[in-house]
C-alpha atoms as a PDB file:
ATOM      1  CA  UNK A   1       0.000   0.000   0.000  1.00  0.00           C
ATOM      2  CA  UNK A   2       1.173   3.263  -0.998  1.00  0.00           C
ATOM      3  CA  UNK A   3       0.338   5.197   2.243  1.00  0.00           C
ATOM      4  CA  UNK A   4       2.008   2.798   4.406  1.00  0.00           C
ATOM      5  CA  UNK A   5       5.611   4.512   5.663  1.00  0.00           C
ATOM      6  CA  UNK A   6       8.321   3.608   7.390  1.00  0.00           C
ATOM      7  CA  UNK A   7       7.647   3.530  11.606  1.00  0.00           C
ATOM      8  CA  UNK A   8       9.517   6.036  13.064  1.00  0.00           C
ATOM      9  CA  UNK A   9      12.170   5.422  15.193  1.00  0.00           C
ATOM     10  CA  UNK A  10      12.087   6.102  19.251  1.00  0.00           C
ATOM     11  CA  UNK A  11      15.228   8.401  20.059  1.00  0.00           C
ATOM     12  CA  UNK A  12      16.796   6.709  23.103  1.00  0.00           C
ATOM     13  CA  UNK A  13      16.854   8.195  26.561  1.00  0.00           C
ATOM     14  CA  UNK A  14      19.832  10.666  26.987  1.00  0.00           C
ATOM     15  CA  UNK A  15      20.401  11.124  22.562  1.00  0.00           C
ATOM     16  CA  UNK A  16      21.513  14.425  21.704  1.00  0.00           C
ATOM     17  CA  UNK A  17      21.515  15.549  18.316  1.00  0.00           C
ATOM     18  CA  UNK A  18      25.553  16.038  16.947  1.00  0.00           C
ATOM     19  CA  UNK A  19      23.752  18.980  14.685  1.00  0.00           C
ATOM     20  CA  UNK A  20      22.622  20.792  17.873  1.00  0.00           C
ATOM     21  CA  UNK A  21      25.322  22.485  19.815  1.00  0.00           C
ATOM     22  CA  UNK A  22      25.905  21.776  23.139  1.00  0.00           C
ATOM     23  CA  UNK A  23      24.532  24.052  25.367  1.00  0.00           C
ATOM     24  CA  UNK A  24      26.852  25.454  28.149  1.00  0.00           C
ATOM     25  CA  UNK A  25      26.137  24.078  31.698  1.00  0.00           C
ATOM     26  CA  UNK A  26      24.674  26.666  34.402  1.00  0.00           C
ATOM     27  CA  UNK A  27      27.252  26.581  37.513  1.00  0.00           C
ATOM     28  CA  UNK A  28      25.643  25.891  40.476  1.00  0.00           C
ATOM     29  CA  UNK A  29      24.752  28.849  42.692  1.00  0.00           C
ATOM     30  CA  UNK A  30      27.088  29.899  44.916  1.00  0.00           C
ATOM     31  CA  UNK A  31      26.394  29.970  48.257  1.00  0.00           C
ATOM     32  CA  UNK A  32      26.156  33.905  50.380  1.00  0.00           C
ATOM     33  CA  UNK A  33      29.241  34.222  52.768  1.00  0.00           C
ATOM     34  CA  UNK A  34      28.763  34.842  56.221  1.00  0.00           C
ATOM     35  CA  UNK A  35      30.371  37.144  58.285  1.00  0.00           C
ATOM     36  CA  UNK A  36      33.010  35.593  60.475  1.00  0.00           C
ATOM     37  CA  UNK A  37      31.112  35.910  63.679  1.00  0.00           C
ATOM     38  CA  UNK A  38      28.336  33.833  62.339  1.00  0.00           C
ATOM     39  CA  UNK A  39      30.420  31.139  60.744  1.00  0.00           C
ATOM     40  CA  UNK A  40      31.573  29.194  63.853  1.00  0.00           C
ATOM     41  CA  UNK A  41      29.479  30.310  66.378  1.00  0.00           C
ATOM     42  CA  UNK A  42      30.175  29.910  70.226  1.00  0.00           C
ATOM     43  CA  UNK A  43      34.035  29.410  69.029  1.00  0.00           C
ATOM     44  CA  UNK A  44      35.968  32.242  69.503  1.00  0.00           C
ATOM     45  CA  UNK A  45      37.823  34.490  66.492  1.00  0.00           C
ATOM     46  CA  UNK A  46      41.242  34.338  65.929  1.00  0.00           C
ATOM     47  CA  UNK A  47      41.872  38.057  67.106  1.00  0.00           C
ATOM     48  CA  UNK A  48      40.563  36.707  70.471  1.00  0.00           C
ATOM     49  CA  UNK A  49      43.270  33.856  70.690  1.00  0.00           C
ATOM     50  CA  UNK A  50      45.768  36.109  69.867  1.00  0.00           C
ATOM     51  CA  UNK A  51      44.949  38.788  72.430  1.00  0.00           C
ATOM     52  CA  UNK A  52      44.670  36.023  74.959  1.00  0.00           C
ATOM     53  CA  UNK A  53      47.969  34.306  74.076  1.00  0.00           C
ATOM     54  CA  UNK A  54      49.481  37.918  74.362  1.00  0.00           C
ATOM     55  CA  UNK A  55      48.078  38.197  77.944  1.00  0.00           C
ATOM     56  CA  UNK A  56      49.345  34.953  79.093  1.00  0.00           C
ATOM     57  CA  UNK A  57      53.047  35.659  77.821  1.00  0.00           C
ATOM     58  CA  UNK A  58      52.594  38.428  80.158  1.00  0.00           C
ATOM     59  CA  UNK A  59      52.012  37.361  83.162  1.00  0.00           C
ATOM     60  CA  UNK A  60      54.269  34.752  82.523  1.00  0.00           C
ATOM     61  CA  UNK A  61      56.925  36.886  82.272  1.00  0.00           C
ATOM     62  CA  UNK A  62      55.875  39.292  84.958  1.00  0.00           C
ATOM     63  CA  UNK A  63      56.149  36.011  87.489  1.00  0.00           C
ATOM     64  CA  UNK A  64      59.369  35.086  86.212  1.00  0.00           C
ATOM     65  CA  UNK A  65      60.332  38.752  86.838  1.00  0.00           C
ATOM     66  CA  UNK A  66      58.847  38.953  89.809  1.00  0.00           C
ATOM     67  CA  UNK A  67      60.778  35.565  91.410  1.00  0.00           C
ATOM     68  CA  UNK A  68      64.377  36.695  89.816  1.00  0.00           C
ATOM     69  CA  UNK A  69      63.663  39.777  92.168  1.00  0.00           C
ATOM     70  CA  UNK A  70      62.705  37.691  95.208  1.00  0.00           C
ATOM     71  CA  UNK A  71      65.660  35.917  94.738  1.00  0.00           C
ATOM     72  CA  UNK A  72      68.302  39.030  94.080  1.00  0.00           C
ATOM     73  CA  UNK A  73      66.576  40.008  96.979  1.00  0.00           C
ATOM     74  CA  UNK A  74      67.239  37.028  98.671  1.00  0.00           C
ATOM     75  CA  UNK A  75      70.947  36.150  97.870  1.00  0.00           C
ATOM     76  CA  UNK A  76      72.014  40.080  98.794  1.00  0.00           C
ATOM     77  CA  UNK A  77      70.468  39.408 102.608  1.00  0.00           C
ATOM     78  CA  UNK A  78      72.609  36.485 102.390  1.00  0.00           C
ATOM     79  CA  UNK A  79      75.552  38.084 101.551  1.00  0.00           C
ATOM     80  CA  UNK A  80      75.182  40.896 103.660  1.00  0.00           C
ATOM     81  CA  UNK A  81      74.366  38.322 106.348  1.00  0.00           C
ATOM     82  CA  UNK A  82      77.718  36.428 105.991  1.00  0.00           C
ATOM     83  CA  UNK A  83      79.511  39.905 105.550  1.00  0.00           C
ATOM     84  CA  UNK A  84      79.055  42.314 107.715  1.00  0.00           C
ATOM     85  CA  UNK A  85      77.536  39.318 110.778  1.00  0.00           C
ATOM     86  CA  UNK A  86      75.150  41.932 112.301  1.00  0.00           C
ATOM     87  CA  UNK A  87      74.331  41.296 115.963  1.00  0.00           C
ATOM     88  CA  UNK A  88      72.149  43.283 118.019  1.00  0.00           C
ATOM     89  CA  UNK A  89      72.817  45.138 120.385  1.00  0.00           C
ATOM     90  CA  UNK A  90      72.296  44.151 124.411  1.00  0.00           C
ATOM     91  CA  UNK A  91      70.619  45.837 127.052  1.00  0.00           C
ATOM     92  CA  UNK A  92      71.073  45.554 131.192  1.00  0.00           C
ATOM     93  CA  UNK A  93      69.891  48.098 133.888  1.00  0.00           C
ATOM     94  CA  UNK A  94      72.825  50.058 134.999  1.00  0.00           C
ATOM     95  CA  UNK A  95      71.553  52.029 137.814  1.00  0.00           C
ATOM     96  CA  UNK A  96      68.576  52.698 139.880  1.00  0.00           C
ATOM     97  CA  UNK A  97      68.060  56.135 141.971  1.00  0.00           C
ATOM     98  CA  UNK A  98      65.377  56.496 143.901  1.00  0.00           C
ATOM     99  CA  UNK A  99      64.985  59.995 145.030  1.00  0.00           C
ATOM    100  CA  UNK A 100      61.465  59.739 146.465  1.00  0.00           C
ATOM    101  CA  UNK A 101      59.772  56.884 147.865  1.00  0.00           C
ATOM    102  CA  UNK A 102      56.549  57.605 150.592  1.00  0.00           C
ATOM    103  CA  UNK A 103      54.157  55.364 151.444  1.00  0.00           C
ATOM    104  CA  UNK A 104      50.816  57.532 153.103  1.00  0.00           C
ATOM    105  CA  UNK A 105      47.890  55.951 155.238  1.00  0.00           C
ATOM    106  CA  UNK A 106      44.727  58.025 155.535  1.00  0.00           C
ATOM    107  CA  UNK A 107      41.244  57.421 156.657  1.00  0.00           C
ATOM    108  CA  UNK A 108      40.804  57.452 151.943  1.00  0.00           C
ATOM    109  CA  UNK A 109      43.921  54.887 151.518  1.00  0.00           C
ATOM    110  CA  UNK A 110      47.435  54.326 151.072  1.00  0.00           C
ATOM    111  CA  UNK A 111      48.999  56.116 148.575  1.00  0.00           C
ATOM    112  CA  UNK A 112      52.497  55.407 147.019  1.00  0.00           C
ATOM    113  CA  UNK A 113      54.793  58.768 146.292  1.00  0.00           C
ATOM    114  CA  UNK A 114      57.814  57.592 144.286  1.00  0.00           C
ATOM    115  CA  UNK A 115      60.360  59.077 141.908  1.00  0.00           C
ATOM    116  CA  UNK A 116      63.852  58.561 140.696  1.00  0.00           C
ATOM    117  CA  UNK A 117      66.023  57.859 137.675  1.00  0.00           C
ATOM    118  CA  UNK A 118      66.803  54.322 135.708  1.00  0.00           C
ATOM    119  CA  UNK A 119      69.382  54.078 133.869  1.00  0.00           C
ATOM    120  CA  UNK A 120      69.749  51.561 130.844  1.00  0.00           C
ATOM    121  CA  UNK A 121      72.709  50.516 129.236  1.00  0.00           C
ATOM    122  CA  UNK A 122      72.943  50.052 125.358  1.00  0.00           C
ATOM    123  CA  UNK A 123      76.151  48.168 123.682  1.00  0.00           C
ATOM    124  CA  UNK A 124      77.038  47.719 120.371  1.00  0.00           C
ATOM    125  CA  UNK A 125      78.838  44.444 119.644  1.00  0.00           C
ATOM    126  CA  UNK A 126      78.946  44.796 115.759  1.00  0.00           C
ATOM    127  CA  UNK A 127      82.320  45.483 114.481  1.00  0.00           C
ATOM    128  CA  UNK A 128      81.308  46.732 110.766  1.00  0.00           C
ATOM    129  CA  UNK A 129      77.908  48.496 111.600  1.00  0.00           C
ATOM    130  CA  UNK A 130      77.155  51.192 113.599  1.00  0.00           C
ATOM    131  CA  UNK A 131      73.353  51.404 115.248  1.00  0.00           C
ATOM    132  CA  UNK A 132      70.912  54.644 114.804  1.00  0.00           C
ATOM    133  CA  UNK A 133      68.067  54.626 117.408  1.00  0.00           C
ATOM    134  CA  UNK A 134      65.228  56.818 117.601  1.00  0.00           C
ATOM    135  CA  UNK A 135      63.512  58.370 120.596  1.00  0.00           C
ATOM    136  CA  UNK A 136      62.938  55.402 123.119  1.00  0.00           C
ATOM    137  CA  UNK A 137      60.126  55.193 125.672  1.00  0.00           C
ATOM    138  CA  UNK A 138      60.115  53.832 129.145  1.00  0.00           C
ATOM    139  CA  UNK A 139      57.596  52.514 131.124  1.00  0.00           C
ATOM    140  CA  UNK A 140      58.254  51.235 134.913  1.00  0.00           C
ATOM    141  CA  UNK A 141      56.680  49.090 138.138  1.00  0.00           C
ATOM    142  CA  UNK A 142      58.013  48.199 141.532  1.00  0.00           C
ATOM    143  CA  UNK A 143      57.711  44.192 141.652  1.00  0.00           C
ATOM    144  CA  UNK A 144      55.285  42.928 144.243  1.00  0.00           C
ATOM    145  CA  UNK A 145      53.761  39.345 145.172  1.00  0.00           C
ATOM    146  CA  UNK A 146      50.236  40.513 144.368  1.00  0.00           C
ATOM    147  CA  UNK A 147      51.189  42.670 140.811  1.00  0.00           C
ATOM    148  CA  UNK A 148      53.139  45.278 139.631  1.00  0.00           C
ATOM    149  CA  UNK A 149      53.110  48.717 140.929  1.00  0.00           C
ATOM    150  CA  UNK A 150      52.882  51.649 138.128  1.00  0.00           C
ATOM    151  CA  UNK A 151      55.580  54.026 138.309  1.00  0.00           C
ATOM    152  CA  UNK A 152      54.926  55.805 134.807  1.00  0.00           C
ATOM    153  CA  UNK A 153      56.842  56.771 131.999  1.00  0.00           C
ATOM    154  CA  UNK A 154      60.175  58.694 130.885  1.00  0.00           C
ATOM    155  CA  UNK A 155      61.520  58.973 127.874  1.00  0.00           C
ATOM    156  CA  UNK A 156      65.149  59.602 126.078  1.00  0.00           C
ATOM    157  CA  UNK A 157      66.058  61.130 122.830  1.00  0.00           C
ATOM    158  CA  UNK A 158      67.441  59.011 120.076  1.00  0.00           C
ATOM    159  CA  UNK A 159      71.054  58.314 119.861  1.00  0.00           C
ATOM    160  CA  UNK A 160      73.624  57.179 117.143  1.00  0.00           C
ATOM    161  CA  UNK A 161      75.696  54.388 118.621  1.00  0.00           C
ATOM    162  CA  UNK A 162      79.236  53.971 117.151  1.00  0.00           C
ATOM    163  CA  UNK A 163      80.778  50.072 116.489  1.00  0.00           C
ATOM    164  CA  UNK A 164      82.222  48.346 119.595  1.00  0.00           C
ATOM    165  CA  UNK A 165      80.642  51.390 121.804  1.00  0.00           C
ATOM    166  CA  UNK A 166      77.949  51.667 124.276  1.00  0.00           C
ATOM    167  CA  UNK A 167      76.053  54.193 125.466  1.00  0.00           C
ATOM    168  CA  UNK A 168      73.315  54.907 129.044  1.00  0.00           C
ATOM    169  CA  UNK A 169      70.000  55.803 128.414  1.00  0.00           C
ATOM    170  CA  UNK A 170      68.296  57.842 131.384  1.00  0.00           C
ATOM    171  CA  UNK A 171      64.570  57.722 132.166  1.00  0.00           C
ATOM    172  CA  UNK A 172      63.074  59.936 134.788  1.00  0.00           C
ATOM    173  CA  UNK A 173      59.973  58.578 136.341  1.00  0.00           C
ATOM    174  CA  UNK A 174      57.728  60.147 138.819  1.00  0.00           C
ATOM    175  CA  UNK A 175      54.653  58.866 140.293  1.00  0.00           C
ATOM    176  CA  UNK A 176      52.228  60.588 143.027  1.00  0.00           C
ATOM    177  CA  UNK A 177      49.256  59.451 144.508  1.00  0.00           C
ATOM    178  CA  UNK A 178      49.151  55.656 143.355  1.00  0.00           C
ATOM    179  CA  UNK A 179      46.445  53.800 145.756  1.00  0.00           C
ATOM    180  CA  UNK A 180      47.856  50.395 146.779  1.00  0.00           C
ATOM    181  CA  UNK A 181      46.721  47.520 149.038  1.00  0.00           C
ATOM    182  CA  UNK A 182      47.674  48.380 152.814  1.00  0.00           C
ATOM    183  CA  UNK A 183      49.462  45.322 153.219  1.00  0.00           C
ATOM    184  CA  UNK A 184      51.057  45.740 149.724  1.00  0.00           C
ATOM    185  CA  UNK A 185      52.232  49.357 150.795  1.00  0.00           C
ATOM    186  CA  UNK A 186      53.370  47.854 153.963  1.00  0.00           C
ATOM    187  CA  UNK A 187      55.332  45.499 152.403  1.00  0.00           C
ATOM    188  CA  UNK A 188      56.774  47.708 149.734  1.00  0.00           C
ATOM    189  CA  UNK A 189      57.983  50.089 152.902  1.00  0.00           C
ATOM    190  CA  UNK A 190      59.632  47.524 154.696  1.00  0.00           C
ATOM    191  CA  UNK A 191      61.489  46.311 151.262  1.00  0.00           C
ATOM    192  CA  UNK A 192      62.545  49.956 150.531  1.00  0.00           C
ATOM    193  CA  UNK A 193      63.821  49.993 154.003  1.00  0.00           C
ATOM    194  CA  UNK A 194      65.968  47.059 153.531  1.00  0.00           C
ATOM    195  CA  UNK A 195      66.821  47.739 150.174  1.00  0.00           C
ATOM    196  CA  UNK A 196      64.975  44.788 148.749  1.00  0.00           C
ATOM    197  CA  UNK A 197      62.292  46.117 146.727  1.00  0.00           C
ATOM    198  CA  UNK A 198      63.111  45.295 142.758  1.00  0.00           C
ATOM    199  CA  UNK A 199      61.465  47.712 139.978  1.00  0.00           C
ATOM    200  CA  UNK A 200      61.201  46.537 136.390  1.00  0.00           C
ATOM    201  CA  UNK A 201      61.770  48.181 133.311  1.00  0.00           C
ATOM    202  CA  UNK A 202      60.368  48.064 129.111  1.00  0.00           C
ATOM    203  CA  UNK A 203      61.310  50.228 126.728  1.00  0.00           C
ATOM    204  CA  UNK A 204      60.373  50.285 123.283  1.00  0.00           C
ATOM    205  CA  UNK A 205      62.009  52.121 120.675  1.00  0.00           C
ATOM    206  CA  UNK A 206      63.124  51.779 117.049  1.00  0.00           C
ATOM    207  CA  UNK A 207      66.552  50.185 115.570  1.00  0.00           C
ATOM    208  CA  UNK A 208      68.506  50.992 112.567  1.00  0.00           C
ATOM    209  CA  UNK A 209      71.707  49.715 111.117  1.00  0.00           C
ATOM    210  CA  UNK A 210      74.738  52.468 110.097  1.00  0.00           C
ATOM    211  CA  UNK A 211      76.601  51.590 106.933  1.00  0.00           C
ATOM    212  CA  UNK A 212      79.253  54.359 106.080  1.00  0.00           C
ATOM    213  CA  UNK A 213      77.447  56.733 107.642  1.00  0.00           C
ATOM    214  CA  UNK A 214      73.920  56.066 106.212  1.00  0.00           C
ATOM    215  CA  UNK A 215      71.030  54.495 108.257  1.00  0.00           C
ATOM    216  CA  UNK A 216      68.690  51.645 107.060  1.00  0.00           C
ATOM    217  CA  UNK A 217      65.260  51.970 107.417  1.00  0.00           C
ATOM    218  CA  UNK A 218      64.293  51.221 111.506  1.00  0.00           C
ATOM    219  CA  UNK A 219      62.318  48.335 113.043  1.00  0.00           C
ATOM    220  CA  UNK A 220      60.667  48.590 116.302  1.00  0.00           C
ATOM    221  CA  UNK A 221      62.082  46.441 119.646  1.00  0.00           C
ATOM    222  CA  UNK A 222      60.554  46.099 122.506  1.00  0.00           C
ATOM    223  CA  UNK A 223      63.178  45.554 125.705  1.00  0.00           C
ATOM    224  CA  UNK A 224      61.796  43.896 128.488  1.00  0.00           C
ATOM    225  CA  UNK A 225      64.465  43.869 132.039  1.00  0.00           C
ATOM    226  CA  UNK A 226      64.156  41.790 134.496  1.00  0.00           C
ATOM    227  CA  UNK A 227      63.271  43.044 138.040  1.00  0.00           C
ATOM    228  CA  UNK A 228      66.109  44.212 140.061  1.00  0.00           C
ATOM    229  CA  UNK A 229      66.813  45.170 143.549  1.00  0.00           C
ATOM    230  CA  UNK A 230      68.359  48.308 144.819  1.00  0.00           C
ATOM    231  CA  UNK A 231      70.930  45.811 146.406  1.00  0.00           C
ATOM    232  CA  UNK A 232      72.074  44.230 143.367  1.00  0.00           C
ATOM    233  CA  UNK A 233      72.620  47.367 141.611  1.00  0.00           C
ATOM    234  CA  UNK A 234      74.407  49.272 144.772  1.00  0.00           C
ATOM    235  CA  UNK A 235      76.025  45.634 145.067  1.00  0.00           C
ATOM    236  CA  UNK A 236      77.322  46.140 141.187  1.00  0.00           C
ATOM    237  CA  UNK A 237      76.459  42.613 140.932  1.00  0.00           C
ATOM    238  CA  UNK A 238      76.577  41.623 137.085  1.00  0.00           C
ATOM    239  CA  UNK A 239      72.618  42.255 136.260  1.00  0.00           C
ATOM    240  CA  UNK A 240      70.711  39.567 133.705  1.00  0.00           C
ATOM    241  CA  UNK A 241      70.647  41.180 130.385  1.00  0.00           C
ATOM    242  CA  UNK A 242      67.650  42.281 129.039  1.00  0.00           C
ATOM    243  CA  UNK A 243      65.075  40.543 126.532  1.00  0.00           C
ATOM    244  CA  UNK A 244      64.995  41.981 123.200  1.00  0.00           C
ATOM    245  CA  UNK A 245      62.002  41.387 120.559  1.00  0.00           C
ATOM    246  CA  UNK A 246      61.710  42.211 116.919  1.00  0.00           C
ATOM    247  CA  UNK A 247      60.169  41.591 113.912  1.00  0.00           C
ATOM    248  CA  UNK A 248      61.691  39.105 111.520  1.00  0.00           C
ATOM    249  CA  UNK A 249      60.066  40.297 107.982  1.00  0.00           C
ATOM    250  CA  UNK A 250      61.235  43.923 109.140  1.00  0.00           C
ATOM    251  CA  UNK A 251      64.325  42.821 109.907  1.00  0.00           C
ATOM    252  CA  UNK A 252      64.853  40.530 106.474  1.00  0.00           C
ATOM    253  CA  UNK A 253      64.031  44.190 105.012  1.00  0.00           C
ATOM    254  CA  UNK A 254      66.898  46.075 106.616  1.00  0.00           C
ATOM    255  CA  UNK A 255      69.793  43.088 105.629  1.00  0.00           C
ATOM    256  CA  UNK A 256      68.854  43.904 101.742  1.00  0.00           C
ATOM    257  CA  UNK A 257      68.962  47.635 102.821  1.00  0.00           C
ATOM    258  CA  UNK A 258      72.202  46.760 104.124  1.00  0.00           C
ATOM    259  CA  UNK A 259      73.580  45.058 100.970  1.00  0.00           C
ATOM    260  CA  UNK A 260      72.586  48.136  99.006  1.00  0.00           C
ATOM    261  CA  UNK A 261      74.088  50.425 100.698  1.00  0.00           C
ATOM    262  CA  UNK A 262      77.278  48.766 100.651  1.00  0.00           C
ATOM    263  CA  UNK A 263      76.990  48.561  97.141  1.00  0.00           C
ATOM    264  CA  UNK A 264      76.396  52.012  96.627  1.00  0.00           C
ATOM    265  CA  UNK A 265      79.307  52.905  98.949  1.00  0.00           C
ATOM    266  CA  UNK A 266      81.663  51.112  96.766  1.00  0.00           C
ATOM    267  CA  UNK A 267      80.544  52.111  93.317  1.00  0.00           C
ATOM    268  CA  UNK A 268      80.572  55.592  94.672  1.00  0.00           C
ATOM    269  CA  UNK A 269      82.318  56.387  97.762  1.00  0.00           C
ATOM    270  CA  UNK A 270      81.509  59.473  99.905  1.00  0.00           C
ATOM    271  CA  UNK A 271      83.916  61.360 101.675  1.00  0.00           C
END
């Protein structure tokens, strides 16, 4: 039959025409950038490690520094220590004067009426440092079984001691009217009397070391002397020495004063 045609033939899946050109692929969209806060959130930038890394290698170093200095520090006490050997300096009551001593019964009381002077000895036993004190105060008792007896206070003005030297220090008490026991100011009569009666002494000042003629910073003491009788000191008996107290960090202070000043001596020396 003469309208009967060829079947046409089914194009595969995926045929492209070689007549057609190609057409060029689309890229694939591209995707918005986000700042850098938002890209790795809850972790923290870069410019925030490096600002913290920064602060670390600081205090790092400002330990390090800080340690070398406690350790300078250290090693010129030490030296000082070994060089110059400071000592300080002893204390014994030289001399007791009692110029006044009344003991008064009225209907009121009895009354105690005492003055005098004390004398305290200071020595130096250093050989390379000399010994800057500042005013010192006194402050005195008779001894008694039942408690000390007030006396008051005196006071002395401060004092440069020299090495190997020693030096008095003279307080002036006076005390008027003090009610005591009547058995305590009968006893304290009677020990007068016979020279028995023992008065005590503490003084507290403040202490420096003298290197070439320049003073380290002072530290306070505190001297505390053992009762004495006027017997023992008329007697010139050799008296107990006193008890000194200090303070060791202020004195750790003053041996790396020392050790600079010695320095400074020798890399500039005064005349």
């Amino acid at each position: 039959m003469e309208g009967t045609g060829k079947p046409v033939l089914q194009k595969p899946p995926g045929y492209r025409d070689p007549a057609v050109p190609a057409a060029r692929a689309k890229p694939p969209p591209r995707k918005s950038q986000l700042p850098p806060t938002l890209r790795h959130p809850g972790k923290p930038s870069r410019r925030h490690k490096t600002g913290r890394s920064c602060c670390c290698r600081f205090c790092c170093c400002l330990f390090v520094l800080i340690v070398a200095i406690l350790v300078l520090l250290a090693a010129a006490g030490g030296f000082s220590y070994l060089w110059f050997r400071p000592h300080f300096p002893s204390f014994h009551v030289e001399n007791v004067t009692i110029s006044v001593f009344n003991i008064t019964s009225r209907s009121d009381g009895t009354f105690l009426d005492a003055g005098g002077t004390i004398k305290i000895q200071a020595m130096n036993p250093n050989t390379k440092l000399g010994l800057s004190y500042r005013a010192a105060e006194g402050k005195f008792a008779v001894a008694d079984k039942d408690g000390e007896v007030d006396l008051g206070t005196g006071s002395a003005a401060g004092f440069t001691l020299g090495r190997k030297n020693s030096t008095t220090l003279i307080f002036r008490v006076a005390a008027k009217g003090v009610v005591v026991d009547d058995s305590v100011g009968a006893r304290l009569w009677a020990q007068y009397k016979s020279k028995e009666i023992k008065f005590m002494a503490e003084m507290r000042t403040k202490l420096g070391f003298v290197v070439n003629g320049k003073s380290t910073p002072k530290f306070s003491i505190r001297v505390t002397c053992p009762a004495v009788s006027l017997k023992q000191v008329n007697g010139r008996r050799p008296l107990t020495k006193c008890e000194l107290d200090f303070f060791n960090g202020e004195f750790d202070t003053v041996l790396s004063f020392i050790s600079l000043l010695s320095h400074h001596q020798k890399q500039c020396p005064c005349s």
